[in-house]
Protein backbone atom coordinates (compact mmCIF):
# COMPACT_ATOMS: atom_id res chain seq x y z
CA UNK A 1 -53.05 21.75 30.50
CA UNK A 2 -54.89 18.86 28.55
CA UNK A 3 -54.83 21.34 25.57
CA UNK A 4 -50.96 21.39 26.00
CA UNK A 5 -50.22 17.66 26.82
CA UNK A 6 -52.02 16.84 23.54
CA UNK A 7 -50.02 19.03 21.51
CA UNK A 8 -47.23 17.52 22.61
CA UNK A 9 -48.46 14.12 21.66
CA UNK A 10 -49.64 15.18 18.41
CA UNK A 11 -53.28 14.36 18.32
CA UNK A 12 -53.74 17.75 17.44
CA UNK A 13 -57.89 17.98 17.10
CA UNK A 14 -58.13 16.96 20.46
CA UNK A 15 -56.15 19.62 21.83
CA UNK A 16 -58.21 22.14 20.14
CA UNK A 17 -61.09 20.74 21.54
CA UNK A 18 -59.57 20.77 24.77
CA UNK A 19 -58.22 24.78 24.87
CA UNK A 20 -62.02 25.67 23.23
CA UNK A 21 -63.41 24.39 26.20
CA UNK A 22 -60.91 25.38 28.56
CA UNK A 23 -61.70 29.13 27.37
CA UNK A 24 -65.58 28.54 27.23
CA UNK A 25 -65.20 27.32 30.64
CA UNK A 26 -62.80 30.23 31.78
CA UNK A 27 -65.51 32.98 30.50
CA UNK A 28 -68.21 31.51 32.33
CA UNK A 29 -66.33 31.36 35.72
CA UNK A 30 -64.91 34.65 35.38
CA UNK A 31 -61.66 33.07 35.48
CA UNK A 32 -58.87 35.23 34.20
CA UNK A 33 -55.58 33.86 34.11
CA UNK A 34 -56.80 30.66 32.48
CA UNK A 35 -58.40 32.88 29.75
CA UNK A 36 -55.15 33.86 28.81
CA UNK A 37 -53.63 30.82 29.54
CA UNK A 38 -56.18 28.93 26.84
CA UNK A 39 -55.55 31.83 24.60
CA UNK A 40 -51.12 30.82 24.95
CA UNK A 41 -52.27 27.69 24.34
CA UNK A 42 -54.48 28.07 21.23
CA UNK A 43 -51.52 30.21 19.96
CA UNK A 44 -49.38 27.32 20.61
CA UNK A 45 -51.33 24.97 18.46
CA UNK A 46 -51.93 27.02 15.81
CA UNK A 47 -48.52 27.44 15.30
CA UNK A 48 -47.62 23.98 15.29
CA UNK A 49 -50.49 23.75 12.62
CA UNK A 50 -48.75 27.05 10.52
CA UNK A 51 -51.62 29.10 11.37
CA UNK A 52 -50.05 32.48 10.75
CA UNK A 53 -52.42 34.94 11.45
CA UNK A 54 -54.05 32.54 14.45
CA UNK A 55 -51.08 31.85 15.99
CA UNK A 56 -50.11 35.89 15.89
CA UNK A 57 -53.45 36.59 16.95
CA UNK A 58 -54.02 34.33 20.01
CA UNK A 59 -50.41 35.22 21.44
CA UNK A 60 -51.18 39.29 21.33
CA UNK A 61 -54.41 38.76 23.05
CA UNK A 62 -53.04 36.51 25.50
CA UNK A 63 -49.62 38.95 26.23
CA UNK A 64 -52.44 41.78 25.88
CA UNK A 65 -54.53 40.53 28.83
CA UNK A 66 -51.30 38.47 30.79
CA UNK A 67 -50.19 40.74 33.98
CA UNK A 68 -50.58 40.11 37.57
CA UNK A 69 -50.87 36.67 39.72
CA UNK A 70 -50.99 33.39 37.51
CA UNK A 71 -49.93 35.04 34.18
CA UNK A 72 -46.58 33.92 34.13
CA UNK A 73 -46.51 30.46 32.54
CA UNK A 74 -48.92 31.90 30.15
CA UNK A 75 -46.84 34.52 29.25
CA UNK A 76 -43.98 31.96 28.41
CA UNK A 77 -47.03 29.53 26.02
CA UNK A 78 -47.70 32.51 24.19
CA UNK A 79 -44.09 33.88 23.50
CA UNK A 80 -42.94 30.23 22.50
CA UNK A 81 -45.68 30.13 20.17
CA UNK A 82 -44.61 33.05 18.44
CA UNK A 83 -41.15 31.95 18.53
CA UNK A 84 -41.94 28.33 16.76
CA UNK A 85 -43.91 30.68 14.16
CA UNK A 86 -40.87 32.46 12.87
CA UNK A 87 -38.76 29.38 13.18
CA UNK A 88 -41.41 27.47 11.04
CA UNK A 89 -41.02 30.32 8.51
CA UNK A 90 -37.32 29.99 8.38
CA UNK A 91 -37.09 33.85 10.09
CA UNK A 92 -34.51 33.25 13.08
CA UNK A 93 -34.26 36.96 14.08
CA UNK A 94 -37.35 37.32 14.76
CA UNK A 95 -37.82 33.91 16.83
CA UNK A 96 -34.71 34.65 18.94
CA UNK A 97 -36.35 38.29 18.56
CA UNK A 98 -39.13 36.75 20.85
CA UNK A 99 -37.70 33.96 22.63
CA UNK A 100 -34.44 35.85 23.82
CA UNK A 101 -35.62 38.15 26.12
CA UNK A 102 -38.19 34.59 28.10
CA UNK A 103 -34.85 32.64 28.10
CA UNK A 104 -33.28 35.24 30.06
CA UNK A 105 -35.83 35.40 32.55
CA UNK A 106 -36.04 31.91 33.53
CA UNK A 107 -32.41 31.54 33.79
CA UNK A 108 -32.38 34.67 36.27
CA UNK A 109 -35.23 32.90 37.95
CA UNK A 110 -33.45 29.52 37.81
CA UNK A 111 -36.72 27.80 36.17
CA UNK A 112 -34.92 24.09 35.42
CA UNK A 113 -37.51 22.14 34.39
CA UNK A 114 -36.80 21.02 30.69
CA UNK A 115 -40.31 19.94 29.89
CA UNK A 116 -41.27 23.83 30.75
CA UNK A 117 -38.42 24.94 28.96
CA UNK A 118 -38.75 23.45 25.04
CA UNK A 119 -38.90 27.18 23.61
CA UNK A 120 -35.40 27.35 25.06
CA UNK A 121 -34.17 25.00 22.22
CA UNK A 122 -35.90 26.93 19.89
CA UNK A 123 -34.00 29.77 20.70
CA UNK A 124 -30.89 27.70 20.31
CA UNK A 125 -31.41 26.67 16.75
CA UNK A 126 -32.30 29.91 15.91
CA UNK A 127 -29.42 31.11 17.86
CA UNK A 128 -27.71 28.42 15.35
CA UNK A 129 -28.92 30.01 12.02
CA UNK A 130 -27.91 33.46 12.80
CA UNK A 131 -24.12 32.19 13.31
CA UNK A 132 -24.32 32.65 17.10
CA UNK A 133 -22.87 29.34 17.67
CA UNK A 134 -21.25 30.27 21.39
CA UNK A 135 -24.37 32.37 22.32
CA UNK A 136 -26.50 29.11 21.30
CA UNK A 137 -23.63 27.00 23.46
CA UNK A 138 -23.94 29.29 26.40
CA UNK A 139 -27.71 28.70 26.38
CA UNK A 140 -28.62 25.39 25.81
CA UNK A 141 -25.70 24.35 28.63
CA UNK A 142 -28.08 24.58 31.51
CA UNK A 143 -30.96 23.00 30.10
CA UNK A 144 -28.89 20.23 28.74
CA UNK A 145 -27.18 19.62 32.47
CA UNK A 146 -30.45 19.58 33.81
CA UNK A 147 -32.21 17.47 31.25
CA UNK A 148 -29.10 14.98 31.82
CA UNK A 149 -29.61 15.18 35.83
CA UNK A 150 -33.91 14.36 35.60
CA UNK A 151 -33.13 11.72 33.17
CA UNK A 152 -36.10 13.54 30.82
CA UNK A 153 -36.00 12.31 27.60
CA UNK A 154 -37.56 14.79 25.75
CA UNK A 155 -34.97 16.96 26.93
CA UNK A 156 -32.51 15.07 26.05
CA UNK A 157 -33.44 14.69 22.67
CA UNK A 158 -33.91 18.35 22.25
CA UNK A 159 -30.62 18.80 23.36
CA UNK A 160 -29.11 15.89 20.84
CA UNK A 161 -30.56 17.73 18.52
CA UNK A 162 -28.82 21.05 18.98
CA UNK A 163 -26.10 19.38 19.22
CA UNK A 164 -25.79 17.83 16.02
CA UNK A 165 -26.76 21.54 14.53
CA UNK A 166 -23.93 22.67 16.10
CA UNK A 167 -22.17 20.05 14.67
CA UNK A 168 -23.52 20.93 11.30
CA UNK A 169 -22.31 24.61 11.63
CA UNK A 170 -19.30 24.00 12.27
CA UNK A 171 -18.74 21.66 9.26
CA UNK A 172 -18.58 18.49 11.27
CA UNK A 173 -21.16 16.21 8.89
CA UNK A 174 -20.55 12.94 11.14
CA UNK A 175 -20.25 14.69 14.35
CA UNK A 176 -23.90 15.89 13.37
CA UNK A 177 -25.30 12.36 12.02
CA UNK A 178 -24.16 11.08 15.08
CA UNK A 179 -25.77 13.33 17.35
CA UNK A 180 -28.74 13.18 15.49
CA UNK A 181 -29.14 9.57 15.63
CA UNK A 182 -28.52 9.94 19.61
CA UNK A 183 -31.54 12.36 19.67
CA UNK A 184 -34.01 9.59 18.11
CA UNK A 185 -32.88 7.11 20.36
CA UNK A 186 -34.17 9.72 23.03
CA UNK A 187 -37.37 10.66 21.23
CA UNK A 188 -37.98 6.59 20.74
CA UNK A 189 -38.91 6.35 24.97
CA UNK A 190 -41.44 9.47 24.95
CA UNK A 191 -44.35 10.08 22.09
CA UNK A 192 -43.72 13.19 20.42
CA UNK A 193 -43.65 12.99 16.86
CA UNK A 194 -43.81 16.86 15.44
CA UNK A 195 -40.00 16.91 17.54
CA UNK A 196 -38.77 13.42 16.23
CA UNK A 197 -39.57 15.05 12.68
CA UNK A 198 -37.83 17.99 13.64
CA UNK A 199 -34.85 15.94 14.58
CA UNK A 200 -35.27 13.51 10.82
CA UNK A 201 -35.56 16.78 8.81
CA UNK A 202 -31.84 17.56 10.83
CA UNK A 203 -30.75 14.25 10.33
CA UNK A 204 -31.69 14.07 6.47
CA UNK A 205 -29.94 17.48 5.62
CA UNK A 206 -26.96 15.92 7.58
CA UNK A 207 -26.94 12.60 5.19
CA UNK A 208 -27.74 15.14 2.19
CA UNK A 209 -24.54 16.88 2.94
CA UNK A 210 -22.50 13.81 3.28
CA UNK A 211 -23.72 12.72 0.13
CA UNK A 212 -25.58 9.88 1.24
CA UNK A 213 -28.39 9.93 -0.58
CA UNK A 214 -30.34 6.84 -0.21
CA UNK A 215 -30.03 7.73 4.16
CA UNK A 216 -31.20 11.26 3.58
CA UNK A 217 -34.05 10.40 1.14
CA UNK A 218 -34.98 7.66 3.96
CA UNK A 219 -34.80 10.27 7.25
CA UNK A 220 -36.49 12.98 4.96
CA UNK A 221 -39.53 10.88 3.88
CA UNK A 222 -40.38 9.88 7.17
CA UNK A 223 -40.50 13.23 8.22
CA UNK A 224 -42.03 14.80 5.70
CA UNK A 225 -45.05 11.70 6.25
CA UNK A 226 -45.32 12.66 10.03
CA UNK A 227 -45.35 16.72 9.21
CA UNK A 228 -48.64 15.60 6.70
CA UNK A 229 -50.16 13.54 8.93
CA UNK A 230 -50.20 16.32 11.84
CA UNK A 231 -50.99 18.90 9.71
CA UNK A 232 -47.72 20.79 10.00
CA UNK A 233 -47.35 22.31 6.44
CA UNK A 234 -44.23 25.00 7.15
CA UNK A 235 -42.50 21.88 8.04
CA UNK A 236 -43.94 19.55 5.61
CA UNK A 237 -42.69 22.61 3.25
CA UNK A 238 -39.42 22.00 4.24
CA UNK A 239 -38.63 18.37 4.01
CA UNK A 240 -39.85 18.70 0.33
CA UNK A 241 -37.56 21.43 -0.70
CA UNK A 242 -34.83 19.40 1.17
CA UNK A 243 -35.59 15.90 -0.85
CA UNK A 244 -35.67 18.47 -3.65
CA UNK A 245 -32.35 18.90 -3.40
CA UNK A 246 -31.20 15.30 -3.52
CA UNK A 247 -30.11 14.74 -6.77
CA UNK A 248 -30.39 11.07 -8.24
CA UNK A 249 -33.44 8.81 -8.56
């Protein structure tokens, strides 16, 4: 769980010190749902870090050896993991490929929890990129009422987020600014920065498309600094091309 929180928070050396020994320490007891649950989480990591071939790896051997008592939560690490993969490498299909068939088992077993939940927003802006703008409405609805109900502002600022995507799709540039801007001031009261980059990148392409240049080249900067200072280089990938496509000095 350590190996997770500090994911989350960024300081992303420490959670691979953290799932190492978690999975040294699972071996030795003979423990065997937290070997697979330090295997989700490694996958996890590595994809945050575009780790490919890890971040394939470590998922199949943790779905491989998931099944029975305890595997469940696992199960869900590893699938998000290879969800945020294809999503880093621009592939929706294949992400809502993944993450489709997990978000329709936790709605059927009315799992609410947002901060259990965050490959459910993946699934929404992939959801987004395929032109599935109702299916992505129909399922970030429930995790958005619930994230508004616990007050959780990483939730919140997930959902802002998709919001101002589906803004963006539908050709609404300040609808999507404005959501956008709503999701930072959610991110600003919890630590996460790889998801307040995720949310500049959005907000940058949004100011890009208005034709505010100086705003986008601002948003897109500052993500593209917090992707290279995580070590996040399918993202870091992208906020280049996208401040390569501001024209200008």
């Amino acid at each position: 769980m350590l190996a997770l929180a500090e994911c989350v928070l960024g300081d992303w050396e420490a959670a691979g010190r953290a799932s190492d020994e978690g999975y040294e320490v699972a071996l030795q007891t003979g423990q065997r749902p937290q070997q697979v649950f330090t295997l989700a989480a490694r996958a996890l990591l590595a994809a945050y870090r575009g780790q490919v071939e890890a971040a394939r790896v470590n998922a199949a051997e943790a779905l491989e050896r998931a099944g029975g008592r305890g595997s469940t939560g696992a199960t869900m690490i590893a699938v998000s993991a290879l969800g945020l993969l294809e999503l880093s490498l621009g592939r929706p299909d294949e992400a809502h490929r993944h993450l489709g068939p997990v978000v329709q088992y936790v709605d059927a077993e009315g799992i609410a929890e947002p901060g259990v939940l965050r490959f459910v927003f993946d699934d929404v802006e992939a959801l987004i990129a395929l032109g599935l703008p109702e299916d992505a409405e129909a399922t970030l609805a429930r995790v958005e009422r619930e994230s508004v109900r616990l007050d959780r502002a990483s939730g919140l600022a997930a959902s802002a987020r998709c919001r101002g995507r589906l803004a963006a799709s539908a050709g609404d540039v300040e609808g999507a600014s404005a959501a956008f801007e709503a999701a930072l001031a959610a991110h600003d009261r919890v630590p996460m920065p790889f998801e307040r980059a995720r949310t500049l990148l959005a907000l940058g392409v949004a100011h890009r498309r208005a034709k505010r240049k100086r705003a986008a080249r601002e948003a897109l900067d500052e993500a593209l600094a917090v992707f290279e200072r995580l070590g996040a280089p399918l993202w870091a990938e992208r906020a280049r091309a996208e401040l390569g496509r501001i024209g200008g000095r």
